[in-house]
PDB file of N, CA and C in Angstrom:
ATOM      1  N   UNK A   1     -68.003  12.393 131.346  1.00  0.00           N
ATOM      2  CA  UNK A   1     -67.326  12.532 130.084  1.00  0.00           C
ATOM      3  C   UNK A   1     -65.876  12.895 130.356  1.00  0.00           C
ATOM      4  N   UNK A   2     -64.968  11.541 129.944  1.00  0.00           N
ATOM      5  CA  UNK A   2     -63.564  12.591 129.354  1.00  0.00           C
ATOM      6  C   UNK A   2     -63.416  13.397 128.543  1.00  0.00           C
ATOM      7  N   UNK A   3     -61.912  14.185 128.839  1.00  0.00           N
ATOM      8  CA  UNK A   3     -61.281  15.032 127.856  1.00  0.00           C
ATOM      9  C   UNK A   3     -61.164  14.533 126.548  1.00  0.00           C
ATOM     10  N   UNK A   4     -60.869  14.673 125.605  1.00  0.00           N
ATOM     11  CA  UNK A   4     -60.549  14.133 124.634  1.00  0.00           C
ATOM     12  C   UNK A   4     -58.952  14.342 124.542  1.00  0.00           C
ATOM     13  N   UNK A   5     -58.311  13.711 124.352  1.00  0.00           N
ATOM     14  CA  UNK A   5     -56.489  13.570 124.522  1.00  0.00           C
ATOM     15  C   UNK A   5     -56.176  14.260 123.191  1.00  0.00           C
ATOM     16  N   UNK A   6     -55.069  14.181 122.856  1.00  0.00           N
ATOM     17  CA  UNK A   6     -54.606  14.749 121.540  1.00  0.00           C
ATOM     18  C   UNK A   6     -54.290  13.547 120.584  1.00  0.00           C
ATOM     19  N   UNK A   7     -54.476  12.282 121.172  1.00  0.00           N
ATOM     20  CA  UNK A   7     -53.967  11.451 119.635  1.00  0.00           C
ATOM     21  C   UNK A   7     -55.950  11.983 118.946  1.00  0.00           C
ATOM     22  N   UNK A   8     -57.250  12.008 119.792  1.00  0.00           N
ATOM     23  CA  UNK A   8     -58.289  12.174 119.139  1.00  0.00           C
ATOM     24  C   UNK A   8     -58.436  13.373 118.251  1.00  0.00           C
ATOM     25  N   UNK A   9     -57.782  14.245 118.629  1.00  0.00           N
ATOM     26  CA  UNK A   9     -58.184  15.866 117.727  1.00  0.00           C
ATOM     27  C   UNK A   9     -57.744  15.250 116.266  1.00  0.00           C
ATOM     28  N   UNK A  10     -58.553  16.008 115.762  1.00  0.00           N
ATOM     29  CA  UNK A  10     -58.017  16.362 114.009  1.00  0.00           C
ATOM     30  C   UNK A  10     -57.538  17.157 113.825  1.00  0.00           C
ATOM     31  N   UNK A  11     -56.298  17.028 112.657  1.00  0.00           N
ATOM     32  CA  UNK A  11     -55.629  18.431 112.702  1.00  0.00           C
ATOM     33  C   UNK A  11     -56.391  18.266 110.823  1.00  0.00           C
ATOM     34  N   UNK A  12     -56.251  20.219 111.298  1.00  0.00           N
ATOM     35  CA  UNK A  12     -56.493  20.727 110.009  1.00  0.00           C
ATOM     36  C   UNK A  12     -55.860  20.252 108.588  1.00  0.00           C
ATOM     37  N   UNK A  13     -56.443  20.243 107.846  1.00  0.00           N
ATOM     38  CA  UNK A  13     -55.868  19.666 106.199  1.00  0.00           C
ATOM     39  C   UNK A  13     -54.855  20.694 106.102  1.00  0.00           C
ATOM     40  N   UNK A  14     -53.852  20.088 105.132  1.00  0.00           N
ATOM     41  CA  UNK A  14     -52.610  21.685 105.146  1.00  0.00           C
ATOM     42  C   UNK A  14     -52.750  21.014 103.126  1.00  0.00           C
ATOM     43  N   UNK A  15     -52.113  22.514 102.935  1.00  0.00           N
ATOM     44  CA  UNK A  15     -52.423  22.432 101.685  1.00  0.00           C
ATOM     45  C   UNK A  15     -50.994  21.511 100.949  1.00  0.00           C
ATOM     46  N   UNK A  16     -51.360  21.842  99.588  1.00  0.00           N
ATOM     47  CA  UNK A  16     -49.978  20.178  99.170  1.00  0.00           C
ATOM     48  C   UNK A  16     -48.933  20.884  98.908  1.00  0.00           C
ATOM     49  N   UNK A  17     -48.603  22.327  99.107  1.00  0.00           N
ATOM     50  CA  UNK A  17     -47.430  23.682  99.244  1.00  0.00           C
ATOM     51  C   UNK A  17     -47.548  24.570 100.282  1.00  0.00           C
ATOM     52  N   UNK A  18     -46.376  25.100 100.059  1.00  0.00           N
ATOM     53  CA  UNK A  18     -46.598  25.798 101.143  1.00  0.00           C
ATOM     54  C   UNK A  18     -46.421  27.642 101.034  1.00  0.00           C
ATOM     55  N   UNK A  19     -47.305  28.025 100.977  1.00  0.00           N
ATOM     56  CA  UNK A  19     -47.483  29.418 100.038  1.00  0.00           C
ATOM     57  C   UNK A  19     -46.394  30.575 100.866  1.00  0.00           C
ATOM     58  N   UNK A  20     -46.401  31.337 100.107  1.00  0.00           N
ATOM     59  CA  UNK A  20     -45.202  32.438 100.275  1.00  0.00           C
ATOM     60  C   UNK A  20     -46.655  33.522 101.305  1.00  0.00           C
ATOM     61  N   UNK A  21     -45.985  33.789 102.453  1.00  0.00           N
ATOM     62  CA  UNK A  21     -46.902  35.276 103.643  1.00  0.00           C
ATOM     63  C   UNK A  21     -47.040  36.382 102.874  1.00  0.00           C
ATOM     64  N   UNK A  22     -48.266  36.723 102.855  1.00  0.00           N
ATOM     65  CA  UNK A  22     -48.533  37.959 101.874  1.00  0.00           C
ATOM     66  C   UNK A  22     -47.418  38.963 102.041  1.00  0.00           C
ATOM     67  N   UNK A  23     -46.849  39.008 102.997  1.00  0.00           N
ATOM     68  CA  UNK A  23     -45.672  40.383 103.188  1.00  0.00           C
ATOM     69  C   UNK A  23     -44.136  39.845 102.819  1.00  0.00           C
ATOM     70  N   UNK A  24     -44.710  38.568 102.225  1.00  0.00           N
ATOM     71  CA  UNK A  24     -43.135  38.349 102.149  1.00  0.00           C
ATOM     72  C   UNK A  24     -42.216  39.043 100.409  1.00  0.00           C
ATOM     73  N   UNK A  25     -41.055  39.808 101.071  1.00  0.00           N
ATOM     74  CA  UNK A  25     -40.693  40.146 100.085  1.00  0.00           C
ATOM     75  C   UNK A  25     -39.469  39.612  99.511  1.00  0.00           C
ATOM     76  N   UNK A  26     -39.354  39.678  97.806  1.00  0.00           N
ATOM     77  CA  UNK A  26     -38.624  38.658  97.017  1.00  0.00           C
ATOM     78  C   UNK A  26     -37.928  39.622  96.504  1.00  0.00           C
ATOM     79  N   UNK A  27     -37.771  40.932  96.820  1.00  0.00           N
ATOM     80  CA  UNK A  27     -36.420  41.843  95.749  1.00  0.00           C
ATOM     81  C   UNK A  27     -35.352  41.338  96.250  1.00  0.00           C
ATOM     82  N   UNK A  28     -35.031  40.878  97.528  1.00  0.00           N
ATOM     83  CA  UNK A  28     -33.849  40.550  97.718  1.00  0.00           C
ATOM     84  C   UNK A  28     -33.194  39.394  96.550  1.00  0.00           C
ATOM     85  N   UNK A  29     -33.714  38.225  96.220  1.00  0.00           N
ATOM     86  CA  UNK A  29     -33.760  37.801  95.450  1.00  0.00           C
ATOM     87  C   UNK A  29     -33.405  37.931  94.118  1.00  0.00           C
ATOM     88  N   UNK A  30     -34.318  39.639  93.909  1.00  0.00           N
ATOM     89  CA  UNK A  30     -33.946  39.768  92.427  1.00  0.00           C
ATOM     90  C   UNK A  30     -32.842  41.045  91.929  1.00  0.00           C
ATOM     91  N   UNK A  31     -32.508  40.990  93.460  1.00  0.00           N
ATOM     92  CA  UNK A  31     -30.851  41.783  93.555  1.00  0.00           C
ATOM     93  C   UNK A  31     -30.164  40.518  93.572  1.00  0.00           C
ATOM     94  N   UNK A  32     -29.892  39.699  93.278  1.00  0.00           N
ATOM     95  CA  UNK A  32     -29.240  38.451  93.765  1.00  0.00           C
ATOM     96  C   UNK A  32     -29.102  37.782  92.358  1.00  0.00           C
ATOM     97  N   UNK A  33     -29.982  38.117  91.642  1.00  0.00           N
ATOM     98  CA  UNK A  33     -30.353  37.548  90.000  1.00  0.00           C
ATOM     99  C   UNK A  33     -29.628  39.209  89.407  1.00  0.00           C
ATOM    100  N   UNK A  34     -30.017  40.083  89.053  1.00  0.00           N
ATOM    101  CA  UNK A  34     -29.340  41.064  88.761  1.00  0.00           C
ATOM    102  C   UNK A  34     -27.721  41.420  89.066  1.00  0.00           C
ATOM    103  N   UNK A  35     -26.998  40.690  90.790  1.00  0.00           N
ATOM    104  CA  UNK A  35     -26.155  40.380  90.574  1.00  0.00           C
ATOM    105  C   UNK A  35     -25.189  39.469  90.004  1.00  0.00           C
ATOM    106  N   UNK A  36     -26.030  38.499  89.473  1.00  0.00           N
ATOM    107  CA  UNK A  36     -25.551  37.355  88.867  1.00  0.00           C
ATOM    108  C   UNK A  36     -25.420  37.707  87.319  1.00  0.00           C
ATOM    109  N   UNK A  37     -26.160  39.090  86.967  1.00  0.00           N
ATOM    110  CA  UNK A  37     -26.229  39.831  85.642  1.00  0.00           C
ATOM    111  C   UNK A  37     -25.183  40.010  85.558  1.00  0.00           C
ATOM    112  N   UNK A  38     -25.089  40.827  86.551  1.00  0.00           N
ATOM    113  CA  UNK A  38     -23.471  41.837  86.245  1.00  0.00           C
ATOM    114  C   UNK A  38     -22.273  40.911  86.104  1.00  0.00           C
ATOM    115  N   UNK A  39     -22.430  39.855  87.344  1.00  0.00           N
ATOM    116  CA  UNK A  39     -20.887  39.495  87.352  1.00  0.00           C
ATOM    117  C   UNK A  39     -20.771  38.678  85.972  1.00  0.00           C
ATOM    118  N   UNK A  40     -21.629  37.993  85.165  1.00  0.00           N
ATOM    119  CA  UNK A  40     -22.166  37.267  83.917  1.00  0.00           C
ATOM    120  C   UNK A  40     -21.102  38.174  83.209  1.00  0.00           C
ATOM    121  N   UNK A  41     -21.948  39.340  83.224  1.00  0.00           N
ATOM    122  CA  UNK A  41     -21.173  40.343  81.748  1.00  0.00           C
ATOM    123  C   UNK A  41     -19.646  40.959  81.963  1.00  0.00           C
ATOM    124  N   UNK A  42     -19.309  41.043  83.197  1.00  0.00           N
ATOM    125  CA  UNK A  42     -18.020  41.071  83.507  1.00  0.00           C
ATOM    126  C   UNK A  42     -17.271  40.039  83.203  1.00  0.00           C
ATOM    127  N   UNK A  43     -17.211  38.977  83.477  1.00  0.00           N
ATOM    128  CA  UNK A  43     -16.458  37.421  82.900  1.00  0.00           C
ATOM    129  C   UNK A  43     -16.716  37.797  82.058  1.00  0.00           C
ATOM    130  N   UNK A  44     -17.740  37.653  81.141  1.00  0.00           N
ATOM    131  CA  UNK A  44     -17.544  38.008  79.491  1.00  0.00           C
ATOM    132  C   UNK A  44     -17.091  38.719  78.832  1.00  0.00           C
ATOM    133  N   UNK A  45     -17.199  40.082  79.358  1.00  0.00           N
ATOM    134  CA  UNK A  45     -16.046  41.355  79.048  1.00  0.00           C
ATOM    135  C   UNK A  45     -14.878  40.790  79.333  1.00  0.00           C
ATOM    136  N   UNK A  46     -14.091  40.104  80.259  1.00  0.00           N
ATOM    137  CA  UNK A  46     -12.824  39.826  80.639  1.00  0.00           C
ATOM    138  C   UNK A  46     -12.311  38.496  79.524  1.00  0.00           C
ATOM    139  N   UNK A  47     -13.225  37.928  79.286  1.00  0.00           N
ATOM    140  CA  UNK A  47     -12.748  36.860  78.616  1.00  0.00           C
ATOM    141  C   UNK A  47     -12.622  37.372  77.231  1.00  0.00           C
ATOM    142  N   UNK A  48     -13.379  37.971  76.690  1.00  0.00           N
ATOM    143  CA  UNK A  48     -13.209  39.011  74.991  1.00  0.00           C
ATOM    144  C   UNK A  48     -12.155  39.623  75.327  1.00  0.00           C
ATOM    145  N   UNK A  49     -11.399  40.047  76.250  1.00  0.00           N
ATOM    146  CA  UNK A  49     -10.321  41.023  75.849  1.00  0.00           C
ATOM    147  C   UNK A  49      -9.269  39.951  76.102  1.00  0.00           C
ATOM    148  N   UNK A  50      -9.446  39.086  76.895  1.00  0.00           N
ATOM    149  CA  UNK A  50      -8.834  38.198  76.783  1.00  0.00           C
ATOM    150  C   UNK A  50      -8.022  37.032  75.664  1.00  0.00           C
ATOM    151  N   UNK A  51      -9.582  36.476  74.586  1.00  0.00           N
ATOM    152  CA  UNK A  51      -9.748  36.510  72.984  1.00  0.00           C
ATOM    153  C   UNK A  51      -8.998  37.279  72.445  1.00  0.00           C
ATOM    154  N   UNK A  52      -9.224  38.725  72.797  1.00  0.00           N
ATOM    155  CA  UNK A  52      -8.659  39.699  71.464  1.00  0.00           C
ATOM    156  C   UNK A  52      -7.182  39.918  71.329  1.00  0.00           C
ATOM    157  N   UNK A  53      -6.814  39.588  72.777  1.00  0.00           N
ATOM    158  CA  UNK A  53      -5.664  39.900  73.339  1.00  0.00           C
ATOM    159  C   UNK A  53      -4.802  38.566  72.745  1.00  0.00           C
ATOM    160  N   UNK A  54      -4.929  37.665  72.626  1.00  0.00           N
ATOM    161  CA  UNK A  54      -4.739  36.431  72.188  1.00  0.00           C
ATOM    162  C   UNK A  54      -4.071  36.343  70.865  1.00  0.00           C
ATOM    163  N   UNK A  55      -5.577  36.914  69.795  1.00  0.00           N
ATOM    164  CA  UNK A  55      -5.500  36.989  68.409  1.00  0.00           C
ATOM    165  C   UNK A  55      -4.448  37.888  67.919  1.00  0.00           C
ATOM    166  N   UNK A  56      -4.092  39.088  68.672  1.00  0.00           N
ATOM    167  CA  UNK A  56      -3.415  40.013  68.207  1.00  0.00           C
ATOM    168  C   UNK A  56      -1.616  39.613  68.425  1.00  0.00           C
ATOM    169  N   UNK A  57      -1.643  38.924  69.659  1.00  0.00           N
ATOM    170  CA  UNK A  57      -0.706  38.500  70.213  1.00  0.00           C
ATOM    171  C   UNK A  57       0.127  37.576  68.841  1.00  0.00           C
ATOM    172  N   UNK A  58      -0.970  36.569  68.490  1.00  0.00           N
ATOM    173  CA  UNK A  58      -0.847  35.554  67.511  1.00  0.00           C
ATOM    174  C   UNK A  58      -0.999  35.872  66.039  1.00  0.00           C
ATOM    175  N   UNK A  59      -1.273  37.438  65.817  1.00  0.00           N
ATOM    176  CA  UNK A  59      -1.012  37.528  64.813  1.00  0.00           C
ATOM    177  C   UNK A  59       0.396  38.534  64.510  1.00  0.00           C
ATOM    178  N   UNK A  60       0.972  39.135  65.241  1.00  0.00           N
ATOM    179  CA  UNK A  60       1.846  40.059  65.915  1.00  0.00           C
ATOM    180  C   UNK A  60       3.344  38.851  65.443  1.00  0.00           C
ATOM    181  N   UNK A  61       2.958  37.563  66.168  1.00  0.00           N
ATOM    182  CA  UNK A  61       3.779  36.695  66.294  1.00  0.00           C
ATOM    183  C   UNK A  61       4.228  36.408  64.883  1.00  0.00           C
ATOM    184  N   UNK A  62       2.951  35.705  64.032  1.00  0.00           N
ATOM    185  CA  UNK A  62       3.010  35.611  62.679  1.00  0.00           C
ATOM    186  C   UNK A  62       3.384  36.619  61.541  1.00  0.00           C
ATOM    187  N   UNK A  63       3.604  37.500  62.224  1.00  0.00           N
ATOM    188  CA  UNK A  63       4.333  38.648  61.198  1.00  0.00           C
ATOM    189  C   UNK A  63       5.321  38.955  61.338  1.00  0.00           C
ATOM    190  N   UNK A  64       5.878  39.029  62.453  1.00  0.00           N
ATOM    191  CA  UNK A  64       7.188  38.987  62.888  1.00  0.00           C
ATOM    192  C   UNK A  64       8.404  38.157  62.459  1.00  0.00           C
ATOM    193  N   UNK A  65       7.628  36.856  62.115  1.00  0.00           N
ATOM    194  CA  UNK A  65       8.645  35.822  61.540  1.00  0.00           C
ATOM    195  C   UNK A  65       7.305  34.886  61.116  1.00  0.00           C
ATOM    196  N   UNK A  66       7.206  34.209  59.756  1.00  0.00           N
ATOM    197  CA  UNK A  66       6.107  33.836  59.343  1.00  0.00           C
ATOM    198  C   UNK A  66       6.553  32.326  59.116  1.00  0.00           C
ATOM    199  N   UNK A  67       7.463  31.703  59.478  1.00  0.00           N
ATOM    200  CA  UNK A  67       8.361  30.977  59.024  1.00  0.00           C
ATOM    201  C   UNK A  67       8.038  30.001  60.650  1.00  0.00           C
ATOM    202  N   UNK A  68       7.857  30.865  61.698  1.00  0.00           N
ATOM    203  CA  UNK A  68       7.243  30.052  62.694  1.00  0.00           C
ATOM    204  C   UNK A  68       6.344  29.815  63.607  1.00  0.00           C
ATOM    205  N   UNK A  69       6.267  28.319  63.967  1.00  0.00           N
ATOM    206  CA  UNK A  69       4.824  28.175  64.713  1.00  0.00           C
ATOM    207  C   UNK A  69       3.950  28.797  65.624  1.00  0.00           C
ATOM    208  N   UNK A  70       4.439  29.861  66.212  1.00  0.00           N
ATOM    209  CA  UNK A  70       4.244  30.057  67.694  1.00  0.00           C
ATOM    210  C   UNK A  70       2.833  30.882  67.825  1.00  0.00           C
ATOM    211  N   UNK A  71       2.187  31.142  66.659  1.00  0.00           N
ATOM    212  CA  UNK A  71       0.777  31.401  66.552  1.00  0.00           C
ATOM    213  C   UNK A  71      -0.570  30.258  67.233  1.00  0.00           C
ATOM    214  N   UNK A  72       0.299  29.197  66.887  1.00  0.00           N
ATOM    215  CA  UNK A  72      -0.521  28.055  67.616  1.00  0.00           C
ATOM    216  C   UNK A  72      -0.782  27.658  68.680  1.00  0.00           C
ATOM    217  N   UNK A  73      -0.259  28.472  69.986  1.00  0.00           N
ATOM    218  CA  UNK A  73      -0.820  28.588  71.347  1.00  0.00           C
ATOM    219  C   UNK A  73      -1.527  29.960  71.625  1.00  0.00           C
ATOM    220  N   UNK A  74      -1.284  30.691  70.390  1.00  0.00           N
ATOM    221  CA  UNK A  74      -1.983  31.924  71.015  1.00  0.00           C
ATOM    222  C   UNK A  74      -3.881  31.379  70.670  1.00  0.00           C
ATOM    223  N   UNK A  75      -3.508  30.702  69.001  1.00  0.00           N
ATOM    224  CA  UNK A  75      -4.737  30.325  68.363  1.00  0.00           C
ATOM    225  C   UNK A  75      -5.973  29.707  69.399  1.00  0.00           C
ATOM    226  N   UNK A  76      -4.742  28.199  69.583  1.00  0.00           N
ATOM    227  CA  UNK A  76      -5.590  27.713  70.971  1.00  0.00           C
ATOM    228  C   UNK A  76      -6.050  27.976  71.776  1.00  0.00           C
ATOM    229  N   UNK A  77      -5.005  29.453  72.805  1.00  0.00           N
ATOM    230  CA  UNK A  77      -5.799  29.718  73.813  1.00  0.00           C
ATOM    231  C   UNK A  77      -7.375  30.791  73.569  1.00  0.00           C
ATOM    232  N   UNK A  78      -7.099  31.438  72.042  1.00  0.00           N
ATOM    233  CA  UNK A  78      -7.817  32.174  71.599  1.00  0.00           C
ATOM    234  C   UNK A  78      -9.927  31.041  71.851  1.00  0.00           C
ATOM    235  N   UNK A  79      -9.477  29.982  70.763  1.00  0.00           N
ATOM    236  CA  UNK A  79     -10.485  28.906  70.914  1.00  0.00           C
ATOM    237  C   UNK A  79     -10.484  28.467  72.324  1.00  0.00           C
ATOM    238  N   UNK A  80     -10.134  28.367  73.511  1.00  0.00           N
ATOM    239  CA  UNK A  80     -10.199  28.353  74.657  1.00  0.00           C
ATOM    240  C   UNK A  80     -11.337  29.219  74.824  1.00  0.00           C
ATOM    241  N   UNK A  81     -10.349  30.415  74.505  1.00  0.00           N
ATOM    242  CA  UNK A  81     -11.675  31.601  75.523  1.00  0.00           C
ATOM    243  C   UNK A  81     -12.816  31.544  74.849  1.00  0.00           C
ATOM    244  N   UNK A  82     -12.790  31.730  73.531  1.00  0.00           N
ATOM    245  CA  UNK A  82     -14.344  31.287  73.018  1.00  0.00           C
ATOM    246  C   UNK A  82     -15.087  30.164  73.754  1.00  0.00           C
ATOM    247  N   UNK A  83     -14.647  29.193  73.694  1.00  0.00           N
ATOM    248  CA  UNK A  83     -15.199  28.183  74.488  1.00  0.00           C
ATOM    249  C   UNK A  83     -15.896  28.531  75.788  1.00  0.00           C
ATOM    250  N   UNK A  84     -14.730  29.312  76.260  1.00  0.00           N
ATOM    251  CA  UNK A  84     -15.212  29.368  78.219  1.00  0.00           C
ATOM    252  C   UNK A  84     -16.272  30.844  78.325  1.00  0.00           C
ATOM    253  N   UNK A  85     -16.445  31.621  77.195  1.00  0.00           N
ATOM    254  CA  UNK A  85     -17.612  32.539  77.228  1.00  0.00           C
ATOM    255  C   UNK A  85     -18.450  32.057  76.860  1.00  0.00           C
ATOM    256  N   UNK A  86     -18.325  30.614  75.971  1.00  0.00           N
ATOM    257  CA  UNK A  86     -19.702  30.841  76.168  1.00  0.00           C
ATOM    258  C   UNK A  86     -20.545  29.540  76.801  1.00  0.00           C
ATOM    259  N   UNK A  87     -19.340  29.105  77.655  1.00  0.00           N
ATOM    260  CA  UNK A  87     -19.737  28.265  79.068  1.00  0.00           C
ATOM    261  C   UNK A  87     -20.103  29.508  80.015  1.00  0.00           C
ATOM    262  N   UNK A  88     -19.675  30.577  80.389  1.00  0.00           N
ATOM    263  CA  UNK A  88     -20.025  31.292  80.933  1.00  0.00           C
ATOM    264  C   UNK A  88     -21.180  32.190  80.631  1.00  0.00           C
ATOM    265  N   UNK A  89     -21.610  32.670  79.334  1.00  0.00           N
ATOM    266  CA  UNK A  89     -23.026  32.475  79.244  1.00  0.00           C
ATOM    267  C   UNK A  89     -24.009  32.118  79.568  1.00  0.00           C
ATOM    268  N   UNK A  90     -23.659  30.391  79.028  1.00  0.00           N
ATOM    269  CA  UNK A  90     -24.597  29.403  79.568  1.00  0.00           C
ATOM    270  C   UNK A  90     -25.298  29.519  81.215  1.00  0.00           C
ATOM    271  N   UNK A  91     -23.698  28.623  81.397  1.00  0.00           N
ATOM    272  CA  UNK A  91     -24.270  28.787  83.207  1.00  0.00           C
ATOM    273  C   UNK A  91     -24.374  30.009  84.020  1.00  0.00           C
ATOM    274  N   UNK A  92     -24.136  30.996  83.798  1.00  0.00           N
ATOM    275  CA  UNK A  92     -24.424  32.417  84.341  1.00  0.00           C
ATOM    276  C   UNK A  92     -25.979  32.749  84.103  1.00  0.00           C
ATOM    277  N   UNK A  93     -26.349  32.492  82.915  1.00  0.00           N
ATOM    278  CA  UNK A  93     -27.885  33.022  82.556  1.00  0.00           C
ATOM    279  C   UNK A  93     -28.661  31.922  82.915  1.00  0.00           C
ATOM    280  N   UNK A  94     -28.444  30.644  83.445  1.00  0.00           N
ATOM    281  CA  UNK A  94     -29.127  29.873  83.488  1.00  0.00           C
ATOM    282  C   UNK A  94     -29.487  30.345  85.362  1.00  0.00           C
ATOM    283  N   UNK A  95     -28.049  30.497  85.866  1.00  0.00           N
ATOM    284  CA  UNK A  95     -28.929  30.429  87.461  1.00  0.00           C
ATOM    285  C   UNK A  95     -29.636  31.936  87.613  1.00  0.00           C
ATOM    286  N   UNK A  96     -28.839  32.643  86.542  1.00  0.00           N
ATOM    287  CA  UNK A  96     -30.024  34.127  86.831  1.00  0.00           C
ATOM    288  C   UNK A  96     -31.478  33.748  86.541  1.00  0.00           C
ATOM    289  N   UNK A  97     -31.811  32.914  85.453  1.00  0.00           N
ATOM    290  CA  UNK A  97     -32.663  32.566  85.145  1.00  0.00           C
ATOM    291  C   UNK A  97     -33.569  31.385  85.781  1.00  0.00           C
ATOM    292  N   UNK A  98     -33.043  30.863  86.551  1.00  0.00           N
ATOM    293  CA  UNK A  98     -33.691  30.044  87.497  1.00  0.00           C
ATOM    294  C   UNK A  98     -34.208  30.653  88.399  1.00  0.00           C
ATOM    295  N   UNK A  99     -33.197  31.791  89.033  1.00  0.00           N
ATOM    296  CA  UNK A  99     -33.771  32.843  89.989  1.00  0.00           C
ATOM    297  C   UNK A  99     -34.848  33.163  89.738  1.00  0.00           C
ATOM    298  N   UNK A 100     -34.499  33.950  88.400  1.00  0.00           N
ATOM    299  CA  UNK A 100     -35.854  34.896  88.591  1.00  0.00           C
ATOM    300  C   UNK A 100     -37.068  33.761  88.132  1.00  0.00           C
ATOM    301  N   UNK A 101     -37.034  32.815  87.751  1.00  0.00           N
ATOM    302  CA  UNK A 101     -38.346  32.099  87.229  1.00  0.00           C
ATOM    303  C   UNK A 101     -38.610  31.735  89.505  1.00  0.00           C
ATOM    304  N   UNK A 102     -37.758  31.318  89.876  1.00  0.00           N
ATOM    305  CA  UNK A 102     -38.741  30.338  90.992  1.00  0.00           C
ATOM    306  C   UNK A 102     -39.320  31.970  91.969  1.00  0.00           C
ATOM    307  N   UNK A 103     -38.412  33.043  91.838  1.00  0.00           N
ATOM    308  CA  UNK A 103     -39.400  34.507  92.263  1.00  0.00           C
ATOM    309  C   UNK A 103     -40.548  34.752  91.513  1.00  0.00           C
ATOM    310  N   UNK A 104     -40.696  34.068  90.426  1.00  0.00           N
ATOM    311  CA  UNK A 104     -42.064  34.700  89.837  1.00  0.00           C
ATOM    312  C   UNK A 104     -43.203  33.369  90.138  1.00  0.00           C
ATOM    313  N   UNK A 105     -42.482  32.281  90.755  1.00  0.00           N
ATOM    314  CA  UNK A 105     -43.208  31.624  91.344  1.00  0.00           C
ATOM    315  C   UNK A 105     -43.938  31.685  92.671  1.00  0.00           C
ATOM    316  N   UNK A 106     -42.786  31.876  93.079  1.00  0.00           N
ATOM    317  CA  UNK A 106     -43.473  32.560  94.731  1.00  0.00           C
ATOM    318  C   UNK A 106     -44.602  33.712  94.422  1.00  0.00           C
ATOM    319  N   UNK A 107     -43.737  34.386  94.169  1.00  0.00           N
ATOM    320  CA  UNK A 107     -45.262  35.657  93.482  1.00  0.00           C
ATOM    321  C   UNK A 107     -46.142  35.333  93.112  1.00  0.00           C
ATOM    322  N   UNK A 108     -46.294  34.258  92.232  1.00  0.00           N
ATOM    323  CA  UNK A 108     -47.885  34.169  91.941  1.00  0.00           C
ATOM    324  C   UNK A 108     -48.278  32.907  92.994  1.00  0.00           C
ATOM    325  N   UNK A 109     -48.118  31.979  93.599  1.00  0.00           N
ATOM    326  CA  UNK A 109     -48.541  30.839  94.497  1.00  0.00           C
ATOM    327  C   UNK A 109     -48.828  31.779  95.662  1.00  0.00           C
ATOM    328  N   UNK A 110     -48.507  33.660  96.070  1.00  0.00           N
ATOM    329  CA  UNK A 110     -48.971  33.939  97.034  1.00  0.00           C
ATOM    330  C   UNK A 110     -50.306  33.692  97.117  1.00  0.00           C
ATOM    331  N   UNK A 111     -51.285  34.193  98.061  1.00  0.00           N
ATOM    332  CA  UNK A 111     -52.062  34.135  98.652  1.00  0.00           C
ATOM    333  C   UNK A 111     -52.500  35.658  98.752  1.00  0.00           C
ATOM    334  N   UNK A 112     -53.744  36.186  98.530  1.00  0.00           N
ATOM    335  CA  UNK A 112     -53.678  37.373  98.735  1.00  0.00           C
ATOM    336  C   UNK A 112     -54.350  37.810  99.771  1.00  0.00           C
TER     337      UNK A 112
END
């Protein structure tokens, strides 16, 4: 009797994923999503004072002399920042939120 070579062995079935090691840990992760909290609400704090700073600017302007335009770049940039908070909303909560959904995936596809 020969050996049997290796093209003959069978290899074991592997499953159709590939599961997270019972010890593996995911807080790092959800320091990583929590930092994506913070810096979220910081841009947004910066961009409202930014807004407010705008409006006041542009209304400051309009009282000063009412007779001219110059409210209309503060206006704009005012609708700017609205705009870009709440692009920054969006995509800020979305990758926090991706985070933490594919960690609560791993977590449960562990293996116990």
């Amino acid at each position: 009797m020969s050996n049997p070579g290796p093209q003959q062995q069978a290899m074991p079935p592997q499953p159709p994923y590939r599961p997270a090691p019972p010890q593996a840990n995911h807080k790092p992760a959800l320091r990583v999503a929590n930092a994506i909290a913070v810096i979220k609400w910081i841009l947004i704090g910066l961009e409202v004072i930014a807004v407010l700073l705008a409006v006041v600017i542009g209304v400051l302007t309009q009282l000063d002399d009412p007779d001219d335009d110059g409210w209309v770049p503060f206006a704009l940039s005012a609708l700017g920042g609205i705009i870009m908070t709440g692009l920054t909303w969006v995509l800020f909560g979305w990758f926090e939120q991706v985070l933490r959904t594919l960690v609560g995936i791993a977590e449960n596809t562990r293996r116990p």
